[in-house]
PDB file of N, CA and C in Angstrom:
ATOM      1  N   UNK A   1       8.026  13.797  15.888  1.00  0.00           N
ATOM      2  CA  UNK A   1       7.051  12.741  16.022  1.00  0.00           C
ATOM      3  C   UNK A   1       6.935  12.005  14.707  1.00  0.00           C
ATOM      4  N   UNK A   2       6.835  10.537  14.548  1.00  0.00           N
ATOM      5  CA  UNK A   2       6.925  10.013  13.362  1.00  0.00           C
ATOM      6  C   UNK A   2       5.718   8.699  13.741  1.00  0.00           C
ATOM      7  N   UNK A   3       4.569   8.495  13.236  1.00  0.00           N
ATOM      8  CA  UNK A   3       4.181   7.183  13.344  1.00  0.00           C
ATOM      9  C   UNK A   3       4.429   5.846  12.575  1.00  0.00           C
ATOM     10  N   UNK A   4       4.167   5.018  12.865  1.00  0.00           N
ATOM     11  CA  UNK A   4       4.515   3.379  12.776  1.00  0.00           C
ATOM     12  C   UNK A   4       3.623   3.404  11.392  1.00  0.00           C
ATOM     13  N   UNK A   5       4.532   3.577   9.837  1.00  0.00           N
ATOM     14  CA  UNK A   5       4.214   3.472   8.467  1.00  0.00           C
ATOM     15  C   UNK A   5       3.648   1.806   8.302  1.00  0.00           C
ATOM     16  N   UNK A   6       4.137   0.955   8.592  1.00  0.00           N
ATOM     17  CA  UNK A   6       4.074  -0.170   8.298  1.00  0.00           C
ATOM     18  C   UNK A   6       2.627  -0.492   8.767  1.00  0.00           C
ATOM     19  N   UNK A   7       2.733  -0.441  10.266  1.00  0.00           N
ATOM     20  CA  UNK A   7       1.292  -0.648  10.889  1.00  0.00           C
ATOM     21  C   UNK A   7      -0.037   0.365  10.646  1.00  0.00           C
ATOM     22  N   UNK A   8       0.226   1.307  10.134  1.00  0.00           N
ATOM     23  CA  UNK A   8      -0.696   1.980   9.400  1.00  0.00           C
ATOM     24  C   UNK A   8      -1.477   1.996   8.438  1.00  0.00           C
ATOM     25  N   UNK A   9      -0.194   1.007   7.342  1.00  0.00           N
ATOM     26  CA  UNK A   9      -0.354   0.768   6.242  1.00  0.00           C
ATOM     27  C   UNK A   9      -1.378  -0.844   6.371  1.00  0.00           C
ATOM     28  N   UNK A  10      -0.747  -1.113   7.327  1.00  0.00           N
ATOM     29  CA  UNK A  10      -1.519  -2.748   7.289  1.00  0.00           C
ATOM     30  C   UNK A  10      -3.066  -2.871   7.732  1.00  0.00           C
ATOM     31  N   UNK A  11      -3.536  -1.636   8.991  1.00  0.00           N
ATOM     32  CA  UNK A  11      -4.212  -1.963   8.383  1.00  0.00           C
ATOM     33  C   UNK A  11      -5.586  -1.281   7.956  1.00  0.00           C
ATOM     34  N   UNK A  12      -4.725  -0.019   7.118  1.00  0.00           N
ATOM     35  CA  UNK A  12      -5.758   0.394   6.266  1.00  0.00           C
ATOM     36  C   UNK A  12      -6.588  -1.151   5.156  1.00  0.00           C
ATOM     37  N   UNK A  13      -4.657  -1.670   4.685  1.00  0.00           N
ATOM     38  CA  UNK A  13      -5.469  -2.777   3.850  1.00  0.00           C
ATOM     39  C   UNK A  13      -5.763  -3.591   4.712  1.00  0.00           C
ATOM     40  N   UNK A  14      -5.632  -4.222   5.623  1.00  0.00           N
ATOM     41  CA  UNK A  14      -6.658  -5.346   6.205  1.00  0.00           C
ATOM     42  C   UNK A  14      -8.323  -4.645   6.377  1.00  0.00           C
ATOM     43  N   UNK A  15      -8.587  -2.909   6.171  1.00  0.00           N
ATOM     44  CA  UNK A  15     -10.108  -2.660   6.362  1.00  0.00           C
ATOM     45  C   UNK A  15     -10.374  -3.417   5.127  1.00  0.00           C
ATOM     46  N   UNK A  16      -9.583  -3.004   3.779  1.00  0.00           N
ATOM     47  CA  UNK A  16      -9.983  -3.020   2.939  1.00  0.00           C
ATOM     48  C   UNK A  16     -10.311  -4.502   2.431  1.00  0.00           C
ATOM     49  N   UNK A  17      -9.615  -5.611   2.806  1.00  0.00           N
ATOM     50  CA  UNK A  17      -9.720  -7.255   3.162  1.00  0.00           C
ATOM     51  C   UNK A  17     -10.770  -7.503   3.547  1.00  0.00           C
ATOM     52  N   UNK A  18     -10.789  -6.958   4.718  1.00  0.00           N
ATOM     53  CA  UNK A  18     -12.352  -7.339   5.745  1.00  0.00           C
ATOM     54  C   UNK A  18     -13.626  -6.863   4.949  1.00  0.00           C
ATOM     55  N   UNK A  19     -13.686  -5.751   3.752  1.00  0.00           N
ATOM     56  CA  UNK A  19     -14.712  -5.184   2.703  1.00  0.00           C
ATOM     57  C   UNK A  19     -15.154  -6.563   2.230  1.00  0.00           C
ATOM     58  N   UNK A  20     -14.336  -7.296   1.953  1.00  0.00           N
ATOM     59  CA  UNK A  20     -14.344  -8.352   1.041  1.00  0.00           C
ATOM     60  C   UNK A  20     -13.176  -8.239  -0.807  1.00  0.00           C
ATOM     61  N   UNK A  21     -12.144  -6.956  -0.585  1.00  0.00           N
ATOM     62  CA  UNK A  21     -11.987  -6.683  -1.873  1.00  0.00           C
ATOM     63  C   UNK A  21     -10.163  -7.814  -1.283  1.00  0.00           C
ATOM     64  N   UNK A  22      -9.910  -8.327  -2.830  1.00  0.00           N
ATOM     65  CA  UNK A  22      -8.734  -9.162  -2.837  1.00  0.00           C
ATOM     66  C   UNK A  22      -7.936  -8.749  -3.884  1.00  0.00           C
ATOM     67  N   UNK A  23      -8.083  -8.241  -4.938  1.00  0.00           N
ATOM     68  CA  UNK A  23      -6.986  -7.320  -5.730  1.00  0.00           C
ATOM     69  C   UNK A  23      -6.718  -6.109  -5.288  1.00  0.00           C
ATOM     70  N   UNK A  24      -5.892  -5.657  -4.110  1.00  0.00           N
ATOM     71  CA  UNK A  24      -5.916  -4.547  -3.484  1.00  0.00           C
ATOM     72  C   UNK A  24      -4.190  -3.859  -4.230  1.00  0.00           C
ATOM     73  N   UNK A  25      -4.300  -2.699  -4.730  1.00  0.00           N
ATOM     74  CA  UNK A  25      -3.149  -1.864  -5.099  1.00  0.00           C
ATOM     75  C   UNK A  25      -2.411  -1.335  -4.317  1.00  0.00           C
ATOM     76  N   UNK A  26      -1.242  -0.878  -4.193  1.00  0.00           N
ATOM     77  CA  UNK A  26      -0.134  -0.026  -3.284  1.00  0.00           C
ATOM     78  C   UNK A  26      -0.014   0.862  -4.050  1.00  0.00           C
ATOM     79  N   UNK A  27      -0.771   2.305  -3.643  1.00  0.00           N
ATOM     80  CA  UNK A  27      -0.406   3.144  -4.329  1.00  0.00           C
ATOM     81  C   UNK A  27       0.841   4.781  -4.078  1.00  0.00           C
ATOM     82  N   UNK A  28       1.626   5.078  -4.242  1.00  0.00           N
ATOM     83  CA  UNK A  28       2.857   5.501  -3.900  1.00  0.00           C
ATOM     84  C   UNK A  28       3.820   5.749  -2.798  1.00  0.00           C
ATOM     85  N   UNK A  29       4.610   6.249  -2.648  1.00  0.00           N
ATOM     86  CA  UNK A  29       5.871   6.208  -2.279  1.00  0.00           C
ATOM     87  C   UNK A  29       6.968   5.068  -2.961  1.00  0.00           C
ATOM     88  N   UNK A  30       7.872   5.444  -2.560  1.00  0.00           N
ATOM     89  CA  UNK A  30       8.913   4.947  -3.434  1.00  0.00           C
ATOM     90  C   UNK A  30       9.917   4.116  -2.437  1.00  0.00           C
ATOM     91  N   UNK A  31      11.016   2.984  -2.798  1.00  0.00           N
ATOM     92  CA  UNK A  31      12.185   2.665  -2.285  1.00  0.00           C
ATOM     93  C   UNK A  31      12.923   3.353  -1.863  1.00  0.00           C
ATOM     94  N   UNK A  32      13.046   5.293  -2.559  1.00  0.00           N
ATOM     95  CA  UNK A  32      13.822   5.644  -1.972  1.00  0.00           C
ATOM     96  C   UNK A  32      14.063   6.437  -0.934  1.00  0.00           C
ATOM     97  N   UNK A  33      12.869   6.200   0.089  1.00  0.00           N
ATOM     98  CA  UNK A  33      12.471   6.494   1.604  1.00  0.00           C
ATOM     99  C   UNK A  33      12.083   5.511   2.066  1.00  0.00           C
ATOM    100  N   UNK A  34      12.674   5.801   3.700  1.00  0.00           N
ATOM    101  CA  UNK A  34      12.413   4.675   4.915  1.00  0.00           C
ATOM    102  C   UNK A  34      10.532   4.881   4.804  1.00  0.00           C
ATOM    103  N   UNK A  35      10.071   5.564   4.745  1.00  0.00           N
ATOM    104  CA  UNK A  35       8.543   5.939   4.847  1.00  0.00           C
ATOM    105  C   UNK A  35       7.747   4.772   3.702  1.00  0.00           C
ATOM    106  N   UNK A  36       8.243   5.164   2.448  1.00  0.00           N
ATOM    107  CA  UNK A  36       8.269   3.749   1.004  1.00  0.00           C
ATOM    108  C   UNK A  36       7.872   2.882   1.325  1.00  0.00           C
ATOM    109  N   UNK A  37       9.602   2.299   1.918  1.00  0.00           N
ATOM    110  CA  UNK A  37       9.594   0.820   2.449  1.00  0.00           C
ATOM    111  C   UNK A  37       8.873   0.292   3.230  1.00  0.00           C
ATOM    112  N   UNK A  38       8.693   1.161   4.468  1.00  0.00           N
ATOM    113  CA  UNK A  38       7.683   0.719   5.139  1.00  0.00           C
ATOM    114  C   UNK A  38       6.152   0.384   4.958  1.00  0.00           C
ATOM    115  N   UNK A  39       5.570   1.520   4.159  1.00  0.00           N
ATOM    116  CA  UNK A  39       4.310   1.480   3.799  1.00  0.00           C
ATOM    117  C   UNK A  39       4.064   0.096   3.353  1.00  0.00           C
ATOM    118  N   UNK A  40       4.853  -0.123   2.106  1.00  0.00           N
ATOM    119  CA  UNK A  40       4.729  -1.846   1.498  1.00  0.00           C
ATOM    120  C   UNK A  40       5.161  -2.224   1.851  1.00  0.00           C
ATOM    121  N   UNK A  41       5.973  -2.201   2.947  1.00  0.00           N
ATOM    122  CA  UNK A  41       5.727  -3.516   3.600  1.00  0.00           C
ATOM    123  C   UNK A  41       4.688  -3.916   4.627  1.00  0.00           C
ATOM    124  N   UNK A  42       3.942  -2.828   5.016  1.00  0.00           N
ATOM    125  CA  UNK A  42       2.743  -3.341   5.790  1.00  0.00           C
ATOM    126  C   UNK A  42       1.849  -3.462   4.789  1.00  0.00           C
ATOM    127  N   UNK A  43       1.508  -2.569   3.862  1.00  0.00           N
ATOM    128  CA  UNK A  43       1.174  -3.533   2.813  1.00  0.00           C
ATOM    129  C   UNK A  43       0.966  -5.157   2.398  1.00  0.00           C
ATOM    130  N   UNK A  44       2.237  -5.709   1.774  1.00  0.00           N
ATOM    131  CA  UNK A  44       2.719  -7.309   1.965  1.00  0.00           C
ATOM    132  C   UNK A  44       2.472  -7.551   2.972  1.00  0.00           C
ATOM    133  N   UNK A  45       2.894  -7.052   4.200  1.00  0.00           N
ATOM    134  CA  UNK A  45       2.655  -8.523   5.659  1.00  0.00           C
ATOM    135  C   UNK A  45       0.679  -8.751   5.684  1.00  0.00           C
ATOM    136  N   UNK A  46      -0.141  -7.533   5.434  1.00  0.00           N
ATOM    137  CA  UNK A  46      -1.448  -7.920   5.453  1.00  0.00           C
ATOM    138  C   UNK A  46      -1.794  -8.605   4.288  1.00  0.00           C
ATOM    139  N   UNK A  47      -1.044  -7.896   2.988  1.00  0.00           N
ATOM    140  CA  UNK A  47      -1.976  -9.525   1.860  1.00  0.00           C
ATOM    141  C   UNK A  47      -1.418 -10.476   1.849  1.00  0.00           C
ATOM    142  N   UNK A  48      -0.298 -11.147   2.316  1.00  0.00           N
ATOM    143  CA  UNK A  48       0.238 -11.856   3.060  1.00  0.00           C
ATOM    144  C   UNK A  48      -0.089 -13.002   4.310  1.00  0.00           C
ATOM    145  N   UNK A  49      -0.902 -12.232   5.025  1.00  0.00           N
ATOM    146  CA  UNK A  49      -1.222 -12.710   6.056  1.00  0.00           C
ATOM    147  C   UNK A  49      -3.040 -13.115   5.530  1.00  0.00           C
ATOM    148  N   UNK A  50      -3.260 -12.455   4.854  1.00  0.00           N
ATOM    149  CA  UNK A  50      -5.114 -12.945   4.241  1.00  0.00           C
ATOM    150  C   UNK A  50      -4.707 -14.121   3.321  1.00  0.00           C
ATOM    151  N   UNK A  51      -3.485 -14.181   3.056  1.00  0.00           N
ATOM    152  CA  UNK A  51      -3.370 -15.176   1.724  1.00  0.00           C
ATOM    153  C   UNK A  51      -3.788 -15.072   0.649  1.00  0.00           C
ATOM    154  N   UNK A  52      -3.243 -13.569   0.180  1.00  0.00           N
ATOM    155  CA  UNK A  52      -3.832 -12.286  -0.979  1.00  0.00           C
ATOM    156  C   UNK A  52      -2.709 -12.345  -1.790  1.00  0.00           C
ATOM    157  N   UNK A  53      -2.808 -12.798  -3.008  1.00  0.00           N
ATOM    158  CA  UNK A  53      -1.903 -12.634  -3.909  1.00  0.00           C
ATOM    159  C   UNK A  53      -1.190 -10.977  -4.108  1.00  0.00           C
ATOM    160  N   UNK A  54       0.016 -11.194  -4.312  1.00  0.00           N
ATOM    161  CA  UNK A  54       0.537  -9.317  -4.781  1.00  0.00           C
ATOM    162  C   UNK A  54       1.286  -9.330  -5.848  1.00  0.00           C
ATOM    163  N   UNK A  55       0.763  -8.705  -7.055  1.00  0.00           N
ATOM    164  CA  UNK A  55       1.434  -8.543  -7.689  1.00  0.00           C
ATOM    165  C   UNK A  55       2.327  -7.496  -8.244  1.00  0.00           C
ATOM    166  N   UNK A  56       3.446  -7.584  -8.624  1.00  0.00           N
ATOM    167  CA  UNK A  56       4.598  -6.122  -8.877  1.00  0.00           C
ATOM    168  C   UNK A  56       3.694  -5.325  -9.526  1.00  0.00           C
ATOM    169  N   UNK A  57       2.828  -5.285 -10.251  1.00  0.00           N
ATOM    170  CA  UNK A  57       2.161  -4.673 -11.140  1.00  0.00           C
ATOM    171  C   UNK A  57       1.309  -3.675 -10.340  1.00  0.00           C
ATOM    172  N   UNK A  58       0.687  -3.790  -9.454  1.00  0.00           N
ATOM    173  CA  UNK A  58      -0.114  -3.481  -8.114  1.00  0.00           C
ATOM    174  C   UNK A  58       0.864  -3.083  -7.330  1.00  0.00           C
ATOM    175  N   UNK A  59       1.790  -2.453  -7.492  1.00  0.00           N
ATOM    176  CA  UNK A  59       2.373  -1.510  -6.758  1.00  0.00           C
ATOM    177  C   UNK A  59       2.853  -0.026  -7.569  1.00  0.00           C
ATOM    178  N   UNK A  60       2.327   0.836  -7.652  1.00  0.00           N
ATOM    179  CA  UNK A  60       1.794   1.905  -8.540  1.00  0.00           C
ATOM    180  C   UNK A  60       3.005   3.266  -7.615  1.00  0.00           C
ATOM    181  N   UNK A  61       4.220   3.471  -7.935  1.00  0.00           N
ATOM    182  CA  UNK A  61       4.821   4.286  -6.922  1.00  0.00           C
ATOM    183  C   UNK A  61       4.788   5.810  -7.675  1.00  0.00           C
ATOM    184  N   UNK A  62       4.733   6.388  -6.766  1.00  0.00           N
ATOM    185  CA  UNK A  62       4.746   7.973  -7.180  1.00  0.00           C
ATOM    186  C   UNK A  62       5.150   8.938  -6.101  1.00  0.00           C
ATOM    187  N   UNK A  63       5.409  10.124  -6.622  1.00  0.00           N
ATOM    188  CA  UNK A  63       5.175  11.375  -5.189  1.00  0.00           C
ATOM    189  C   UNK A  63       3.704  11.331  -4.542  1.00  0.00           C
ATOM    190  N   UNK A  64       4.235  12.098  -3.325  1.00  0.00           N
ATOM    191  CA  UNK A  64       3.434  11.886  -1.996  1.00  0.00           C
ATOM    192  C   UNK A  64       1.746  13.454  -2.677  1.00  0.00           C
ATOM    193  N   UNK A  65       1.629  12.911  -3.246  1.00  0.00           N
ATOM    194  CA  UNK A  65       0.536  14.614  -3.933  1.00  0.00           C
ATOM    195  C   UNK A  65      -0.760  13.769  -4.974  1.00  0.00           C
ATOM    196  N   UNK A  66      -1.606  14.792  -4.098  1.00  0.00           N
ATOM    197  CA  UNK A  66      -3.157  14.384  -4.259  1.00  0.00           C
ATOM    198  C   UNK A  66      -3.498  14.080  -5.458  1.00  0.00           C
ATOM    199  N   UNK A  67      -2.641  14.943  -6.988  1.00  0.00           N
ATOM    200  CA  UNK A  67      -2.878  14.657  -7.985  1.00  0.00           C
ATOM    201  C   UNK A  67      -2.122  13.155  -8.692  1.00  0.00           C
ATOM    202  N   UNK A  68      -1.268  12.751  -8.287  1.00  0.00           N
ATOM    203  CA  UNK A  68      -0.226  11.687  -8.869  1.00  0.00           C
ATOM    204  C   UNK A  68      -1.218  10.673  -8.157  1.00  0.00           C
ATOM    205  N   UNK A  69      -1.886  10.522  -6.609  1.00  0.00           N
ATOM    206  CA  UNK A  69      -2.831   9.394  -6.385  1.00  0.00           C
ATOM    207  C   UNK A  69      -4.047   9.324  -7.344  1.00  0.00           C
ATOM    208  N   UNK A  70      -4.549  10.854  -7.708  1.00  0.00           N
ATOM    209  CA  UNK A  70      -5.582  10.568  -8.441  1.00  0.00           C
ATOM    210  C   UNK A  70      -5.461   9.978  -9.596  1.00  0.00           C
ATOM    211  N   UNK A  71      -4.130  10.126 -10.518  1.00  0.00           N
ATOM    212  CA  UNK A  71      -3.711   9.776 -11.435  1.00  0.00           C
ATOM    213  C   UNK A  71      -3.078   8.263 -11.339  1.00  0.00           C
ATOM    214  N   UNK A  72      -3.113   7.966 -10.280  1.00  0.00           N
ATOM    215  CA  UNK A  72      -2.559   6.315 -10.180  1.00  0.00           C
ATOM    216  C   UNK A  72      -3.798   5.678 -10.091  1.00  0.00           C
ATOM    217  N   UNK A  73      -4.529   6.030  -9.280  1.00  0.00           N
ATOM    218  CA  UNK A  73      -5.838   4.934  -9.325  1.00  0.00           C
ATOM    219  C   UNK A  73      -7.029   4.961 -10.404  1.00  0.00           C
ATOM    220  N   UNK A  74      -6.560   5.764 -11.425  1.00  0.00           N
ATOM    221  CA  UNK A  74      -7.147   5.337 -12.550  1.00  0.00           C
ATOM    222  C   UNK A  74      -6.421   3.849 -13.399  1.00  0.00           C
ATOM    223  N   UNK A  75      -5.041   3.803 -13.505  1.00  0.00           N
ATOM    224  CA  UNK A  75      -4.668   2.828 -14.278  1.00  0.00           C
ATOM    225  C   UNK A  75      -5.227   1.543 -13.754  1.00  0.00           C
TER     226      UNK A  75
END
């Protein structure tokens, strides 16, 4: 069983859009999984589709582990 990364991803951030927040981060996985790619890219198609700037900088990649997120969303 595998669910739909992209659409998952989109729209956690479209909740986070609808908050009212517009500097929204991508925080890990990597290019070098189909799982990665997908995530950001549902990612991009929702700030994308709000007409949300993205910047490379705001994409924060790491392993999939509770401590490397905690450690990304500090920077």
């Amino acid at each position: 069983f595998r669910g739909d990364d992209a659409y998952g991803t989109g729209l956690a951030t479209n909740h986070l859009i609808s908050l009212g927040h517009k500097r929204i981060a991508m925080i890990g996985g990597t290019d070098q999984t189909s799982t990665g790619r997908d995530r950001y890219q549902g990612y991009l198609n929702a700030m994308e589709a709000a007409g949300l700037e993205v910047r490379p900088s705001w994409r924060i990649p790491g392993p999939r582990t509770k401590q490397a997120g905690f450690e990304a969303a500090g920077q």
